[in-house]
Protein backbone atom coordinates (compact mmCIF):
# COMPACT_ATOMS: atom_id res chain seq x y z
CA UNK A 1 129.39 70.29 66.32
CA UNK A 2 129.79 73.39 63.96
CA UNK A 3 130.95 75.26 67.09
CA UNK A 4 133.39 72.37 68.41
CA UNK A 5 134.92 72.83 64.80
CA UNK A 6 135.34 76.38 64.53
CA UNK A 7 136.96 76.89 67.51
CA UNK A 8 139.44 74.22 66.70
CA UNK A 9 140.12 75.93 63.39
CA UNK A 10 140.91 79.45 65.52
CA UNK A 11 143.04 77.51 68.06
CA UNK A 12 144.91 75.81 65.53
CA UNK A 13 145.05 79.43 63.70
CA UNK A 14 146.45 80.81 66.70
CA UNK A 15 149.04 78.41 67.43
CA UNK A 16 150.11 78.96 63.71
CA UNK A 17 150.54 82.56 64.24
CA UNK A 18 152.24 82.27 67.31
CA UNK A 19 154.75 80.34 65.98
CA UNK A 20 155.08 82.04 62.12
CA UNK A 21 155.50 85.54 63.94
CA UNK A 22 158.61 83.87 66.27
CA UNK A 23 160.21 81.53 63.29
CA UNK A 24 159.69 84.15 60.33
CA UNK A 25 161.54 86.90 61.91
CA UNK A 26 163.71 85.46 64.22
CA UNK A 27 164.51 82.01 62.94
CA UNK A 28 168.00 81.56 64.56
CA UNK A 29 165.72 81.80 67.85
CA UNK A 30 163.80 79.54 67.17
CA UNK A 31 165.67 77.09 65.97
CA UNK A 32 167.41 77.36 68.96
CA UNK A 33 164.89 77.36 71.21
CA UNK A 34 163.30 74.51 69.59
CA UNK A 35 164.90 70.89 71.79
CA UNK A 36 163.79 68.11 68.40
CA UNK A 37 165.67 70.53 65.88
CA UNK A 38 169.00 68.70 67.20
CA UNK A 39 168.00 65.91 64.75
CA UNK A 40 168.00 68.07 61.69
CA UNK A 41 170.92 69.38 59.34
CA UNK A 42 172.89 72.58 60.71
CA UNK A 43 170.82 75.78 61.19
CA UNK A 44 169.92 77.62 57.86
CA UNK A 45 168.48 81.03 57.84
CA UNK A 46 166.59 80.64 54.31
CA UNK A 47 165.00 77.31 55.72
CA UNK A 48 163.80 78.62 58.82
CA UNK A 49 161.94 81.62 56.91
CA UNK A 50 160.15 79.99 54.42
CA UNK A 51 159.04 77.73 57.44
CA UNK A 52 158.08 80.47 59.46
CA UNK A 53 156.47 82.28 55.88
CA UNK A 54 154.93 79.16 55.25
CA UNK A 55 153.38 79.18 58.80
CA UNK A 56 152.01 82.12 58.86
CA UNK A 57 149.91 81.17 55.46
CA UNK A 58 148.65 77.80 56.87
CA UNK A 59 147.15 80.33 59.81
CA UNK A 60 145.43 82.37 57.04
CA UNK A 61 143.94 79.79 55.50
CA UNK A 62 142.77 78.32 58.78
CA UNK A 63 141.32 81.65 59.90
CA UNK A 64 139.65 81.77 56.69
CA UNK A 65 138.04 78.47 56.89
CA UNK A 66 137.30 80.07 60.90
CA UNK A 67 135.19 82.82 59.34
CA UNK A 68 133.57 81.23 56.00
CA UNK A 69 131.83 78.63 58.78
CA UNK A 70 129.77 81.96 59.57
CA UNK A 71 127.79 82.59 57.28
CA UNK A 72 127.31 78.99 55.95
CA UNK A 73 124.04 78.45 58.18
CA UNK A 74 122.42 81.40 57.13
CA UNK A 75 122.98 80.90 53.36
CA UNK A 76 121.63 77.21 53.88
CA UNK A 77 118.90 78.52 56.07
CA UNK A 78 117.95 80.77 53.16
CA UNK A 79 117.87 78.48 50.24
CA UNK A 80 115.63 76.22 52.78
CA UNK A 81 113.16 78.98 53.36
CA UNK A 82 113.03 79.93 49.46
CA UNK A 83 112.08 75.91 48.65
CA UNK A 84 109.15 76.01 51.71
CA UNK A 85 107.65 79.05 50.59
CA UNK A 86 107.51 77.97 47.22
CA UNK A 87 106.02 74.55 47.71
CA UNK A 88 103.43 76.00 50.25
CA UNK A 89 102.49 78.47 47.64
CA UNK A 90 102.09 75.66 45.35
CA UNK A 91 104.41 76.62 42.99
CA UNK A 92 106.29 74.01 41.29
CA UNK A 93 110.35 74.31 42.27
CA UNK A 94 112.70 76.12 39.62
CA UNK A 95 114.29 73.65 37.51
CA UNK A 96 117.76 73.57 35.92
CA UNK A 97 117.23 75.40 32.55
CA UNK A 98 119.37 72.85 31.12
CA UNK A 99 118.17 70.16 32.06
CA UNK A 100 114.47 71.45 30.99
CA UNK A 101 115.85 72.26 27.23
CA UNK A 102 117.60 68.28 26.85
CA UNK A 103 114.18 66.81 27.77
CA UNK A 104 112.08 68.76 25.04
């Protein structure tokens, strides 16, 4: 399921790219090129590069959500292996120091 996810995240990253890199520096193009940007107001440069600016950051982010899904198996695969080790060595599990000093 993990892998289903991620590669929707790159796919959707890569469409985002795709179309950031066309709208942010060539925006009469693509609002041109575009057939549903009849129904909007008349073409306007500014609009179409913050769109295309804006884009290209919601492909960022998704990349970055791409990539932090890497390592999040081994971290939780770590913190697993720390509890098991301690409770076959019969050591009692670390406790939130907090929550030790309102209970004394």
């Amino acid at each position: 399921m993990r892998a289903l996810l991620r590669t929707g995240l790159v796919v959707l990253a890569a469409v985002e790219v795709v179309l950031g890199a066309w709208t942010a520096p060539f925006p009469a193009s693509s609002y041109a090129d575009v057939p549903t940007v009849d129904l909007t107001p008349p073409f306007s440069e500014h609009l179409m590069r913050d769109f295309g600016g804006a884009t290209l950051g919601l492909a960022l982010v998704l990349g970055a959500a791409a990539v932090a899904m890497l390592g999040r198996p081994a971290q939780r695969g770590a913190a697993t292996d720390a509890r098991q080790r301690a409770a076959s060595s019969g050591c009692p599990e670390p406790s939130n120091s907090v929550a030790a000093e309102a209970s004394s």
